[in-house]
PDB file of N, CA and C in Angstrom:
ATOM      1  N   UNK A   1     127.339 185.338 138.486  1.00  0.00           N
ATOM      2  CA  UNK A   1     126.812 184.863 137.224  1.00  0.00           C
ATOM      3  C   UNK A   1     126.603 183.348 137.299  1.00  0.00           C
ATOM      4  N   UNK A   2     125.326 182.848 137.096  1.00  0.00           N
ATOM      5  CA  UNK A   2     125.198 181.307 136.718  1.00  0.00           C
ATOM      6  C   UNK A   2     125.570 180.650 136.008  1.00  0.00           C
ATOM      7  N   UNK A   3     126.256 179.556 136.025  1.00  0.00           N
ATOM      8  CA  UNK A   3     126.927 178.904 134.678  1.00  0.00           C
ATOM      9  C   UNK A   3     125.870 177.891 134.318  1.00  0.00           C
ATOM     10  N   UNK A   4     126.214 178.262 132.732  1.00  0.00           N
ATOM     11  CA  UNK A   4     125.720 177.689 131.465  1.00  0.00           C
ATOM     12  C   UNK A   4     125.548 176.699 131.502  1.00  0.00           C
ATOM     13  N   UNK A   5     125.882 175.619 132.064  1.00  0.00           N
ATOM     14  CA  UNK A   5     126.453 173.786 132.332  1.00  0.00           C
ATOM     15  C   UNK A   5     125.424 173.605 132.471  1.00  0.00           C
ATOM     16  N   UNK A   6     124.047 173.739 133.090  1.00  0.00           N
ATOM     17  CA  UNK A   6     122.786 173.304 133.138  1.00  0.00           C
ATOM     18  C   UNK A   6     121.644 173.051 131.772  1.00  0.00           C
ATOM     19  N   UNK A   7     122.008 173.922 131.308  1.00  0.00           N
ATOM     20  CA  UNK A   7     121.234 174.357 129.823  1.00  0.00           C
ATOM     21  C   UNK A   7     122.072 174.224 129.114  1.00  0.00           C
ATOM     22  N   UNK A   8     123.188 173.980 129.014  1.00  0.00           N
ATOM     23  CA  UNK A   8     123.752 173.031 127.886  1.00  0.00           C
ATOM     24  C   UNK A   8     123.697 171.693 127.889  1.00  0.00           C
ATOM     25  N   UNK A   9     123.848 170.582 129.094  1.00  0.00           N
ATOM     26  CA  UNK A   9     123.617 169.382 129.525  1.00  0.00           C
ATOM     27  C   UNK A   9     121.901 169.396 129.135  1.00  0.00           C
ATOM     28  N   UNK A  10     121.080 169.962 129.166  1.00  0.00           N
ATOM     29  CA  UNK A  10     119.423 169.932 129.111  1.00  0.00           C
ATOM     30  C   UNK A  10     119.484 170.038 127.477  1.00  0.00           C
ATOM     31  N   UNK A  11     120.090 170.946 126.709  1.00  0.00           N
ATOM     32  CA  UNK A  11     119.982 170.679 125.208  1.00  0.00           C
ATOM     33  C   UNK A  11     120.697 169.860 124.459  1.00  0.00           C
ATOM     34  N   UNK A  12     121.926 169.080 125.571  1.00  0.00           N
ATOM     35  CA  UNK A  12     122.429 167.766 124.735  1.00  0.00           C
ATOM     36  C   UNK A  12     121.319 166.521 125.223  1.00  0.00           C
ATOM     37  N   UNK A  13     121.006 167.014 125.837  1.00  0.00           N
ATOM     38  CA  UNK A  13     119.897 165.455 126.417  1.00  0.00           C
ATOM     39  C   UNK A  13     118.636 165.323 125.253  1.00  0.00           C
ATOM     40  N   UNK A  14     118.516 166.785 124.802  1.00  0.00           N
ATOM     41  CA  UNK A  14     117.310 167.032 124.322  1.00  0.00           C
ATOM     42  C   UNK A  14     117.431 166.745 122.491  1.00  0.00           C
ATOM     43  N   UNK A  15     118.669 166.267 122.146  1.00  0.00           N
ATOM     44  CA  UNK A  15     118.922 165.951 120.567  1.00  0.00           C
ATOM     45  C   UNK A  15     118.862 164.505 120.121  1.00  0.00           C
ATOM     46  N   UNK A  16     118.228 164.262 121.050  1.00  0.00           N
ATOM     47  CA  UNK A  16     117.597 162.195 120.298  1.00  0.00           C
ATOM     48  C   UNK A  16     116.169 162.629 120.322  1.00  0.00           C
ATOM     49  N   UNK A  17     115.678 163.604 120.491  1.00  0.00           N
ATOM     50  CA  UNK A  17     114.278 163.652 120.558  1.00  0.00           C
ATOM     51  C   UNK A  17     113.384 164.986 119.454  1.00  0.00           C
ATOM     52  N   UNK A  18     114.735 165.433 119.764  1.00  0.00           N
ATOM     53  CA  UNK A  18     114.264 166.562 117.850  1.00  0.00           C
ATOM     54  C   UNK A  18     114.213 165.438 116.552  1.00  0.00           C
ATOM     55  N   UNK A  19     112.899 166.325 115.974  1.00  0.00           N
ATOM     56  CA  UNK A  19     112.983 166.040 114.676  1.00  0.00           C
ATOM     57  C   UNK A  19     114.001 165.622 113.935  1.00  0.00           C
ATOM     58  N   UNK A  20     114.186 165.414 112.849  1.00  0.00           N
ATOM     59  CA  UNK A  20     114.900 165.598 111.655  1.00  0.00           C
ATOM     60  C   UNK A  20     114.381 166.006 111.000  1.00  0.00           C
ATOM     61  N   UNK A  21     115.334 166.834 110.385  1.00  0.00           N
ATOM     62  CA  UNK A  21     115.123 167.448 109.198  1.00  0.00           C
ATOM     63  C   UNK A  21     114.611 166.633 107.728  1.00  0.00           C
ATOM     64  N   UNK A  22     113.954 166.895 107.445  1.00  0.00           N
ATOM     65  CA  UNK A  22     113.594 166.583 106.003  1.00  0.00           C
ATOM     66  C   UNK A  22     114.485 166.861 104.811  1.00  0.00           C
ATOM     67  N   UNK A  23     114.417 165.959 103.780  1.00  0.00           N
ATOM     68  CA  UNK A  23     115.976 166.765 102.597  1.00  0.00           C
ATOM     69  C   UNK A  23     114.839 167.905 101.918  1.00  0.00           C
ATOM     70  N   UNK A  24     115.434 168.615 101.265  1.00  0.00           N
ATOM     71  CA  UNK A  24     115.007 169.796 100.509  1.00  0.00           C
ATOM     72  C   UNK A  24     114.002 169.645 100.057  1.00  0.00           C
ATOM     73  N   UNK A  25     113.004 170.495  99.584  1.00  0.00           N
ATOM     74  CA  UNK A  25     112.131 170.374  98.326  1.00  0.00           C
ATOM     75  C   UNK A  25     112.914 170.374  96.955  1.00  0.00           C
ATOM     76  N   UNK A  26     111.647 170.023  96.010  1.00  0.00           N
ATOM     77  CA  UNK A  26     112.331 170.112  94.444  1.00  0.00           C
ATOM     78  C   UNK A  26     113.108 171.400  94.023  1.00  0.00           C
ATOM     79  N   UNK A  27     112.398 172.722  94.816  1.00  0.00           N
ATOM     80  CA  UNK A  27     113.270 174.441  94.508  1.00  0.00           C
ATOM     81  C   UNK A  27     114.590 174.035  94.791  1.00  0.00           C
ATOM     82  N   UNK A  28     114.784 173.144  95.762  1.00  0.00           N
ATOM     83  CA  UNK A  28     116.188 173.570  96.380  1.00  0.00           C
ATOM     84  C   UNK A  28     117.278 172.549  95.535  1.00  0.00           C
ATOM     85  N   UNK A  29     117.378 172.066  95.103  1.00  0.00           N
ATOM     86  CA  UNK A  29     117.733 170.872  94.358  1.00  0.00           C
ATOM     87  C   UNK A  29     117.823 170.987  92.777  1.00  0.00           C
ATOM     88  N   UNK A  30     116.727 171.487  92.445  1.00  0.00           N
ATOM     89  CA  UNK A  30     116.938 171.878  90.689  1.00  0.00           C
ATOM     90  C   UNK A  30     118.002 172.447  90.181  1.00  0.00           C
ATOM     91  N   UNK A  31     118.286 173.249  90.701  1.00  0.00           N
ATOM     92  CA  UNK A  31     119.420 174.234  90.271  1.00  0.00           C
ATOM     93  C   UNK A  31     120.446 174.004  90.453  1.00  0.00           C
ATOM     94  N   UNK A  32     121.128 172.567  90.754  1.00  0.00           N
ATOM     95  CA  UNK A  32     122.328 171.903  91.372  1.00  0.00           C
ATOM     96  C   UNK A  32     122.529 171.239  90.188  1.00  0.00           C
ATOM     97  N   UNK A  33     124.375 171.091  89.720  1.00  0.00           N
ATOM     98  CA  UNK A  33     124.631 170.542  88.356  1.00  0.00           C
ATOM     99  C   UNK A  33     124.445 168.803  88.233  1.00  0.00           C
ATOM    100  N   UNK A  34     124.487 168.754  86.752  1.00  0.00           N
ATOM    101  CA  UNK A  34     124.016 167.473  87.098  1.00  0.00           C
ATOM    102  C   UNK A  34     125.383 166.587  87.476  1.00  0.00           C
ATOM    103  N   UNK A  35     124.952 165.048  87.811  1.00  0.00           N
ATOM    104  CA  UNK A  35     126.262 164.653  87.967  1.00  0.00           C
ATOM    105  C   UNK A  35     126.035 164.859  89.752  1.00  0.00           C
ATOM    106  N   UNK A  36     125.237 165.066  90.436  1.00  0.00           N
ATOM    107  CA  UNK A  36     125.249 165.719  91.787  1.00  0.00           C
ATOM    108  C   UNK A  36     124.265 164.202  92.088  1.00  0.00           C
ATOM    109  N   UNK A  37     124.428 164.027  93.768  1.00  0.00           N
ATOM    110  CA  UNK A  37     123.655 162.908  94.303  1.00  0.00           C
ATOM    111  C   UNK A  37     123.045 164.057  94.918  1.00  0.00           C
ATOM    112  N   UNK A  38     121.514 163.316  94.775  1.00  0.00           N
ATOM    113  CA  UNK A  38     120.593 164.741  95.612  1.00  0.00           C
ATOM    114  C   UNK A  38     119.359 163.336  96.268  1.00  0.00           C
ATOM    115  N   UNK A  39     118.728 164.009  97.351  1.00  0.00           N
ATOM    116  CA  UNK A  39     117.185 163.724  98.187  1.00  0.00           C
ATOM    117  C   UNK A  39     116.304 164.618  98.152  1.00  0.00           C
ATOM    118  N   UNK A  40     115.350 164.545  98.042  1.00  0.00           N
ATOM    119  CA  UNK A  40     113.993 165.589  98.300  1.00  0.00           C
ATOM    120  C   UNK A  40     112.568 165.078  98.278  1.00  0.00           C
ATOM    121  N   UNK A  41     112.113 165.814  99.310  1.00  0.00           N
ATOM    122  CA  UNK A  41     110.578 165.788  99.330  1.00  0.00           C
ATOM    123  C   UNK A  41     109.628 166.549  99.140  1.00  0.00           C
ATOM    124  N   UNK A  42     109.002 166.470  98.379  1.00  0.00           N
ATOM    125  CA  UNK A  42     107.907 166.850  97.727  1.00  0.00           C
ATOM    126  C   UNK A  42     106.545 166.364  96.927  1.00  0.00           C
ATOM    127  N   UNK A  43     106.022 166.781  96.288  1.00  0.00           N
ATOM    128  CA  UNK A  43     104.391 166.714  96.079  1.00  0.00           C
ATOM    129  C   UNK A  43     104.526 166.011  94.190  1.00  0.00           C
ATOM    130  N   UNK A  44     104.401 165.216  93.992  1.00  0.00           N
ATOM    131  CA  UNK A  44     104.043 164.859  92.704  1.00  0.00           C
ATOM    132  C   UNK A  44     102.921 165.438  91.648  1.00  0.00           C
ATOM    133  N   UNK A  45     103.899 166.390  90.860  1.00  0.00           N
ATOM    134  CA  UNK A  45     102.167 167.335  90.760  1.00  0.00           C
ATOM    135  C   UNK A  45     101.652 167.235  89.615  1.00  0.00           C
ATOM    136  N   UNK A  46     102.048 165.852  88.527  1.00  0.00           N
ATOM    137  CA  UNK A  46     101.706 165.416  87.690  1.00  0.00           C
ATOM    138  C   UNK A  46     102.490 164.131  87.092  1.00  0.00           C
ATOM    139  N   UNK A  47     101.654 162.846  86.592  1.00  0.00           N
ATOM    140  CA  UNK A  47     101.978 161.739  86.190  1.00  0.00           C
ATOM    141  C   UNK A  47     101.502 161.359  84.931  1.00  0.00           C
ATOM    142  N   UNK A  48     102.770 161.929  83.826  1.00  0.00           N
ATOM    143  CA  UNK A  48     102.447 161.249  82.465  1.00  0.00           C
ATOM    144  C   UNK A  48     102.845 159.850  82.129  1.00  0.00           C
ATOM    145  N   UNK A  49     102.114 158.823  81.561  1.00  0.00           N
ATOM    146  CA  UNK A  49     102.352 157.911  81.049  1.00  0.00           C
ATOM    147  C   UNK A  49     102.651 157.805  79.263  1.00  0.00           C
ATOM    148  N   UNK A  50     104.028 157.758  78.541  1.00  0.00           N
ATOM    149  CA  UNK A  50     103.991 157.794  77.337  1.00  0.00           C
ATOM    150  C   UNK A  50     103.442 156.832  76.563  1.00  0.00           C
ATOM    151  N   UNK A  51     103.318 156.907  75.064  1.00  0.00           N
ATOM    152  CA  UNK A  51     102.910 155.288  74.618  1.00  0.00           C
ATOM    153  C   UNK A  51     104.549 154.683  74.788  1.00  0.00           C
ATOM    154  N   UNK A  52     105.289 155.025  74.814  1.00  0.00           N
ATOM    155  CA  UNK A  52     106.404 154.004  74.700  1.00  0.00           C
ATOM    156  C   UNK A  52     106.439 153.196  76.314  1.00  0.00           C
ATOM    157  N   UNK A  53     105.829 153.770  76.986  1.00  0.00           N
ATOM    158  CA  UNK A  53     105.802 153.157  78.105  1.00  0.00           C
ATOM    159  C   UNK A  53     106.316 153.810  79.387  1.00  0.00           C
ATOM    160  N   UNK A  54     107.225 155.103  78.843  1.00  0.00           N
ATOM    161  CA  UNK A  54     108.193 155.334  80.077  1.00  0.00           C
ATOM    162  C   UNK A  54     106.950 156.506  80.788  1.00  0.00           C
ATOM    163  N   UNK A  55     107.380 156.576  82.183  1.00  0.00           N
ATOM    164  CA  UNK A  55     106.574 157.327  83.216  1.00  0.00           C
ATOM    165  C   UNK A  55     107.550 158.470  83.734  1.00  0.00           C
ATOM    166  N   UNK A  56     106.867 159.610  83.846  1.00  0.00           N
ATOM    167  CA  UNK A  56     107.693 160.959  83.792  1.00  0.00           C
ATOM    168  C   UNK A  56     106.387 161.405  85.624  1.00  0.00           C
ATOM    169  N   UNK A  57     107.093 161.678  86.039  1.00  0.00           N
ATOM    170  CA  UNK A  57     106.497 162.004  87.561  1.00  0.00           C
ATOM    171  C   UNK A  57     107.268 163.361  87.543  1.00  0.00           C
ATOM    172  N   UNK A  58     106.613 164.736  87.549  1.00  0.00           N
ATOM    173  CA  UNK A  58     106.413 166.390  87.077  1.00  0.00           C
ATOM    174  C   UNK A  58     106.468 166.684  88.582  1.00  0.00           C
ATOM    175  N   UNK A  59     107.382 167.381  89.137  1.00  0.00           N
ATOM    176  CA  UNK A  59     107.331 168.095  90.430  1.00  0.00           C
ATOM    177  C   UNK A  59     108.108 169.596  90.106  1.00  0.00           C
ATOM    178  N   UNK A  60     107.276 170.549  90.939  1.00  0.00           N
ATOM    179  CA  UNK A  60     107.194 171.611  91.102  1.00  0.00           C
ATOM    180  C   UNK A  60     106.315 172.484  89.894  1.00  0.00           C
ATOM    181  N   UNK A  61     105.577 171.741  89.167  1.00  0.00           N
ATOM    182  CA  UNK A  61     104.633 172.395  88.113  1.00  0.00           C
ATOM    183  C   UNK A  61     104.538 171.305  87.212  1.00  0.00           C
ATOM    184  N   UNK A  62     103.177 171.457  86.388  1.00  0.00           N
ATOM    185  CA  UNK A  62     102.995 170.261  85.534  1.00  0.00           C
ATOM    186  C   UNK A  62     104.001 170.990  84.057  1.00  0.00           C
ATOM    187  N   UNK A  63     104.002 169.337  83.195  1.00  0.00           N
ATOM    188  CA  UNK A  63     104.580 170.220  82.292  1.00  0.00           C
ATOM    189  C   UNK A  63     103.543 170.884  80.989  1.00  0.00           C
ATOM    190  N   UNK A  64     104.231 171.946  80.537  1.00  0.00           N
ATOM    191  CA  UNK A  64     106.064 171.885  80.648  1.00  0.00           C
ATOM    192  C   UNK A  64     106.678 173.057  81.747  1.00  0.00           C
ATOM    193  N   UNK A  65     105.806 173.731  82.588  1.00  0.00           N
ATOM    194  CA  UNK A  65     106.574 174.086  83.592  1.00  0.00           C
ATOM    195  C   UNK A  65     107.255 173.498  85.088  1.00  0.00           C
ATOM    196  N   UNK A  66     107.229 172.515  84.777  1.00  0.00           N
ATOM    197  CA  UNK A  66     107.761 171.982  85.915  1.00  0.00           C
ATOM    198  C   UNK A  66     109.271 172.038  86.072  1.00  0.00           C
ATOM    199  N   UNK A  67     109.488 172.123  87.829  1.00  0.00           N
ATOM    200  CA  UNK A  67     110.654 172.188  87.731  1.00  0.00           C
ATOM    201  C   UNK A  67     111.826 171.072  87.390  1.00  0.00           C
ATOM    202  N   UNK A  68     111.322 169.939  87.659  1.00  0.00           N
ATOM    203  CA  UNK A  68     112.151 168.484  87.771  1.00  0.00           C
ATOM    204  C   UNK A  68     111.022 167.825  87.376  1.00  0.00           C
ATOM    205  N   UNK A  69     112.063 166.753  86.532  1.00  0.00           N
ATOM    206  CA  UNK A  69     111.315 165.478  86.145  1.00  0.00           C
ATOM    207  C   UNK A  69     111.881 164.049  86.534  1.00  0.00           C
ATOM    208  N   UNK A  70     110.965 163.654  87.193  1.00  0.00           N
ATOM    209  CA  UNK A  70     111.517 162.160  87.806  1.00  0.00           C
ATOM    210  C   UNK A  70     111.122 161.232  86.562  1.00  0.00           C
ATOM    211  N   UNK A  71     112.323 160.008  85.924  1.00  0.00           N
ATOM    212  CA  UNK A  71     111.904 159.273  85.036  1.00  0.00           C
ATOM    213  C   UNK A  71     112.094 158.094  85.042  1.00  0.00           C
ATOM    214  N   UNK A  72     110.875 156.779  84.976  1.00  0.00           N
ATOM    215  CA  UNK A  72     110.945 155.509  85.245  1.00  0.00           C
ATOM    216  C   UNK A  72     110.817 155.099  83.837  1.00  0.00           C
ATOM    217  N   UNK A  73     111.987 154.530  83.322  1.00  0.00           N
ATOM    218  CA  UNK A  73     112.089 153.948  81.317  1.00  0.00           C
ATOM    219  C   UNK A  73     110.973 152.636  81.879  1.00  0.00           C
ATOM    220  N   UNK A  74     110.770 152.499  80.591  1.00  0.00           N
ATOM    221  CA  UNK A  74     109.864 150.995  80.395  1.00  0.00           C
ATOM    222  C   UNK A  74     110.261 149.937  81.134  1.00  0.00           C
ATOM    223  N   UNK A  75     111.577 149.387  80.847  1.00  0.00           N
ATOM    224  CA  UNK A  75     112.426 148.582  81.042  1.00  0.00           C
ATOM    225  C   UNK A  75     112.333 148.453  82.450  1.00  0.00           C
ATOM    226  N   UNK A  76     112.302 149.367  83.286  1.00  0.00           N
ATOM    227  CA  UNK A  76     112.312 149.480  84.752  1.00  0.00           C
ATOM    228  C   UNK A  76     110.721 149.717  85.503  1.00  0.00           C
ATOM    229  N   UNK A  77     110.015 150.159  85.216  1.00  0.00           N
ATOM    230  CA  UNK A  77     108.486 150.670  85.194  1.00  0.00           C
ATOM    231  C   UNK A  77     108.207 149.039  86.158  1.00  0.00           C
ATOM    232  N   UNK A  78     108.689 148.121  86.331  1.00  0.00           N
ATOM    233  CA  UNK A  78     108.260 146.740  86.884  1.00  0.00           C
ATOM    234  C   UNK A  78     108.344 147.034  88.150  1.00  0.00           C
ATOM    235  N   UNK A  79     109.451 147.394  88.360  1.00  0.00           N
ATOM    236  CA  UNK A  79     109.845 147.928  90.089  1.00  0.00           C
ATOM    237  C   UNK A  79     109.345 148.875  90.338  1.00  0.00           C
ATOM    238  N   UNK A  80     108.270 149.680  89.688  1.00  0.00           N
ATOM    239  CA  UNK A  80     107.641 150.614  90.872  1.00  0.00           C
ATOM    240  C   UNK A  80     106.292 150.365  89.989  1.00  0.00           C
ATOM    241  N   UNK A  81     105.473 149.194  90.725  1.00  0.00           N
ATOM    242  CA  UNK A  81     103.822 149.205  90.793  1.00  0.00           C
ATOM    243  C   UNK A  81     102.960 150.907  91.379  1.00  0.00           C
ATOM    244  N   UNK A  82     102.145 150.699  91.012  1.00  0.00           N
ATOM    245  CA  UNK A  82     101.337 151.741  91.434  1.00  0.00           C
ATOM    246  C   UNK A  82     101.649 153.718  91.001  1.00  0.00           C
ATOM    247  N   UNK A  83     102.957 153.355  89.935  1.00  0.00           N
ATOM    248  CA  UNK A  83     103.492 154.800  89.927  1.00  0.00           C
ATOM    249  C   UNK A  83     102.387 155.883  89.162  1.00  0.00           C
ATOM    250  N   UNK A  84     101.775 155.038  88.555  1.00  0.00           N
ATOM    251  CA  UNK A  84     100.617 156.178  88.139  1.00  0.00           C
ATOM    252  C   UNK A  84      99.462 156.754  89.271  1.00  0.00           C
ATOM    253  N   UNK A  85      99.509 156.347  90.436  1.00  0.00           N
ATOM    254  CA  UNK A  85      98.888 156.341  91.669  1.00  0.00           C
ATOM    255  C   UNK A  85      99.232 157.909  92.451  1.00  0.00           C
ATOM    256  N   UNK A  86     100.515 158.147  92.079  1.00  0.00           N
ATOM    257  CA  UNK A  86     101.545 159.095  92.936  1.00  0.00           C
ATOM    258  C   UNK A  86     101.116 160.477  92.752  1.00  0.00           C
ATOM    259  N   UNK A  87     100.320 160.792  91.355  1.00  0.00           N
ATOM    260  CA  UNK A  87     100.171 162.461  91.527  1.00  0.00           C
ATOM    261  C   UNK A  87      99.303 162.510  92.715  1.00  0.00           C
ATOM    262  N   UNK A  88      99.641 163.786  93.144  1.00  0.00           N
ATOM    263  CA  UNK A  88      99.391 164.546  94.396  1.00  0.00           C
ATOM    264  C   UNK A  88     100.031 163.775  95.792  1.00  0.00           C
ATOM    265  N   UNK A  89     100.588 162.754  95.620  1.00  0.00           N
ATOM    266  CA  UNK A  89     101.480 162.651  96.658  1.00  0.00           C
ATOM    267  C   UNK A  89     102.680 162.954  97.259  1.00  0.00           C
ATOM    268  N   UNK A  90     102.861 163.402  98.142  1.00  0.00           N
ATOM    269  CA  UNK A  90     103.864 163.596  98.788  1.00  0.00           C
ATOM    270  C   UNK A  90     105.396 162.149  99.033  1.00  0.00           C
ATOM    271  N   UNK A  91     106.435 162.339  97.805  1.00  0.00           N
ATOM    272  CA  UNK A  91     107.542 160.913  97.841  1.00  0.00           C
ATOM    273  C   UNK A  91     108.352 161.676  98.422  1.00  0.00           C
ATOM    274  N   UNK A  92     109.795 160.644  98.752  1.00  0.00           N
ATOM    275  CA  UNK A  92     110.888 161.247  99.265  1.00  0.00           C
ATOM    276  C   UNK A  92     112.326 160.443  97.901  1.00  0.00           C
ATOM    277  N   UNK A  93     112.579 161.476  97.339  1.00  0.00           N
ATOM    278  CA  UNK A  93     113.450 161.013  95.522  1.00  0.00           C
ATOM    279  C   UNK A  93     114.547 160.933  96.158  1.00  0.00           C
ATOM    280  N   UNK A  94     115.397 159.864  95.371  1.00  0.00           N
ATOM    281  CA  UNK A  94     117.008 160.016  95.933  1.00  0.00           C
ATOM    282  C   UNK A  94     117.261 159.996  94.513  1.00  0.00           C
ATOM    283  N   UNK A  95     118.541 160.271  94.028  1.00  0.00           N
ATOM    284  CA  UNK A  95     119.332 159.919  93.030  1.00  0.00           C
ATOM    285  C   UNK A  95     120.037 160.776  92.274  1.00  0.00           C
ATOM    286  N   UNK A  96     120.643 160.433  91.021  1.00  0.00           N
ATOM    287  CA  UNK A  96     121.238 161.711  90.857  1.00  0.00           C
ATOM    288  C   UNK A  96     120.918 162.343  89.449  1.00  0.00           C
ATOM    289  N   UNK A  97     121.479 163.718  89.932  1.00  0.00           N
ATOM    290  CA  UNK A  97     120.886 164.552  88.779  1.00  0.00           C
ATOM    291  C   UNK A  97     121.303 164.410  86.946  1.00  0.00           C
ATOM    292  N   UNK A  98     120.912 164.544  86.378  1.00  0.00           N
ATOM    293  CA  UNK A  98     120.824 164.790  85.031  1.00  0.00           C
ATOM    294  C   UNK A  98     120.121 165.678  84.023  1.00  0.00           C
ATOM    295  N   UNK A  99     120.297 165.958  82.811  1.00  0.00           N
ATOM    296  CA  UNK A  99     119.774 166.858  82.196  1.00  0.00           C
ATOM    297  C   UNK A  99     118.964 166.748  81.023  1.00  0.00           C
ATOM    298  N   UNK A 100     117.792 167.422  80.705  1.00  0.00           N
ATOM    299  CA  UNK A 100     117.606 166.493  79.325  1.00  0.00           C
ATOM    300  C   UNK A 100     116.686 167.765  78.425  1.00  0.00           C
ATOM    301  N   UNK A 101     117.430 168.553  77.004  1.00  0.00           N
ATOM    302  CA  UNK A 101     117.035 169.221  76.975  1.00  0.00           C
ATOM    303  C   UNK A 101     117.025 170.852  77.896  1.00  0.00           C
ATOM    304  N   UNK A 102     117.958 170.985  78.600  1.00  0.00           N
ATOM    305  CA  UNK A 102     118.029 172.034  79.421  1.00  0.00           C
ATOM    306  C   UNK A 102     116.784 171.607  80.872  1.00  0.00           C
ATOM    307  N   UNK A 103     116.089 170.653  81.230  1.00  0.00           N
ATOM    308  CA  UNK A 103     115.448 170.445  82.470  1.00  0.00           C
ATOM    309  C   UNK A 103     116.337 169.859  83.272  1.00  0.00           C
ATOM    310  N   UNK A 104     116.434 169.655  84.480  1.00  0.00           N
ATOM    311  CA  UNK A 104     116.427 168.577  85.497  1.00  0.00           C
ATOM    312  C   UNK A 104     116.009 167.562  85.208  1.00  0.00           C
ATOM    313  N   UNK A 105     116.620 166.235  85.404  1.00  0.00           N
ATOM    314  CA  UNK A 105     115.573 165.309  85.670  1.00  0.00           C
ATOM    315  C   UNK A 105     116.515 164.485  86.605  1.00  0.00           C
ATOM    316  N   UNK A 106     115.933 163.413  86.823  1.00  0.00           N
ATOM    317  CA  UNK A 106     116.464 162.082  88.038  1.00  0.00           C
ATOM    318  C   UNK A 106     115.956 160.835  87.241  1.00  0.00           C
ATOM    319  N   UNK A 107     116.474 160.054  86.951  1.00  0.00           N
ATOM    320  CA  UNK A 107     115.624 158.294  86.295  1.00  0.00           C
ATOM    321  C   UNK A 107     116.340 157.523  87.028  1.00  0.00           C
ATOM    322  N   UNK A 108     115.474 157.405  87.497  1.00  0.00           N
ATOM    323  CA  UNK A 108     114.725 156.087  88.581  1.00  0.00           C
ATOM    324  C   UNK A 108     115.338 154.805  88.209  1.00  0.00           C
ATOM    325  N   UNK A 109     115.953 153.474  88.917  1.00  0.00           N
ATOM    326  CA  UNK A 109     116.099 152.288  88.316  1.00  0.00           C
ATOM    327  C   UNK A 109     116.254 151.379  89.609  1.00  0.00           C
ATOM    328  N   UNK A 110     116.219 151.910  90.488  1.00  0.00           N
ATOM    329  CA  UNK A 110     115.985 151.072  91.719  1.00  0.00           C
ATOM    330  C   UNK A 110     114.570 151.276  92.499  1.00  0.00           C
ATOM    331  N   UNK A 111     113.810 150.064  92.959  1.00  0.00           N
ATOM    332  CA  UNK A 111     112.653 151.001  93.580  1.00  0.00           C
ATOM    333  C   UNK A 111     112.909 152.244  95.320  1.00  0.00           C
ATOM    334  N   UNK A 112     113.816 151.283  95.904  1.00  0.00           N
ATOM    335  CA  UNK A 112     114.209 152.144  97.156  1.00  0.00           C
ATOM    336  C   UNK A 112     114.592 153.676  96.679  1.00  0.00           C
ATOM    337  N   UNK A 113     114.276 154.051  95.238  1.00  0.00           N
ATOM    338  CA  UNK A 113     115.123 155.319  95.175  1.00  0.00           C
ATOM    339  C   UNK A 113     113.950 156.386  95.439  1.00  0.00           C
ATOM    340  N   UNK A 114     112.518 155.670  95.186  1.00  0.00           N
ATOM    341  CA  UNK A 114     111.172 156.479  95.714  1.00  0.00           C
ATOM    342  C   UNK A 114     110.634 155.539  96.644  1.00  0.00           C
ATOM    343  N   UNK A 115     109.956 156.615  97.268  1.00  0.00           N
ATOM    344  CA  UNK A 115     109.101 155.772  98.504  1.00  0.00           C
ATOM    345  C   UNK A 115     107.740 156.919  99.222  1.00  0.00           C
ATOM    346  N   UNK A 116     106.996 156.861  99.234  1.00  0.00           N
ATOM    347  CA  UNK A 116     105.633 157.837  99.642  1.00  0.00           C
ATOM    348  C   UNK A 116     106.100 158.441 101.101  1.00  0.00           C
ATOM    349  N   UNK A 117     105.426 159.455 101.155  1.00  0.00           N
ATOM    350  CA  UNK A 117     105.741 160.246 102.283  1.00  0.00           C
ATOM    351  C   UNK A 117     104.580 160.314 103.485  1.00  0.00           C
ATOM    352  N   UNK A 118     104.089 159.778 104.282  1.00  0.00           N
ATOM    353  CA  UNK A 118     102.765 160.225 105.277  1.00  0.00           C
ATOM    354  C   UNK A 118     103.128 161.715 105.535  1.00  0.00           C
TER     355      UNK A 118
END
């Protein structure tokens, strides 16, 4: 029998050069309580602007079916230029969860907490 030591040494050599993984989509993440630190990437699939000013970024369905709502208050809306730019883009969200009304949501107050995805 040949030992294994060859092809195990060949698939430790070979783990600086795999991918990484990507964090979850919005499915995988919604359903986690709030109070939770979460990441995900996904598709911005609608960008309301209120009159009060605050910006609601709709992933996984526009509303009101969407699954999560990402939210930038007025007050903060300075640190992320261009956010009305984002539907149909692909961001990568950090932060943590909250609830509002029985949805998901995440509000935003740092800009590093979104960032566009190529």
């Amino acid at each position: 029998m040949k030992s294994p030591m060859p092809l195990l040494i060949a698939l430790i050599l070979a783990l600086p050069f795999l991918p990484a993984a990507e964090p979850a989509g919005v499915d995988a993440i919604a359903s986690k309580p709030a109070g939770e630190k979460v990441s995900f990437v996904d598709v911005v699939q609608e960008v309301v602007l209120k009159e009060s000013g605050t910006i609601f970024l709709n992933f996984g369905g526009k509303y009101p079916k969407e699954r999560l709502t990402v939210v930038i208050m007025d007050e903060t809306k300075k640190r992320f230029p261009g956010a009305k730019t984002w539907e149909g883009r692909k961001v990568r969200v950090s932060g943590e969860l909250s609830e509002h009304q029985g949805h998901p949501r995440i509000i935003l107050r740092e800009r590093g907490q979104i960032e566009p995805v190529e």
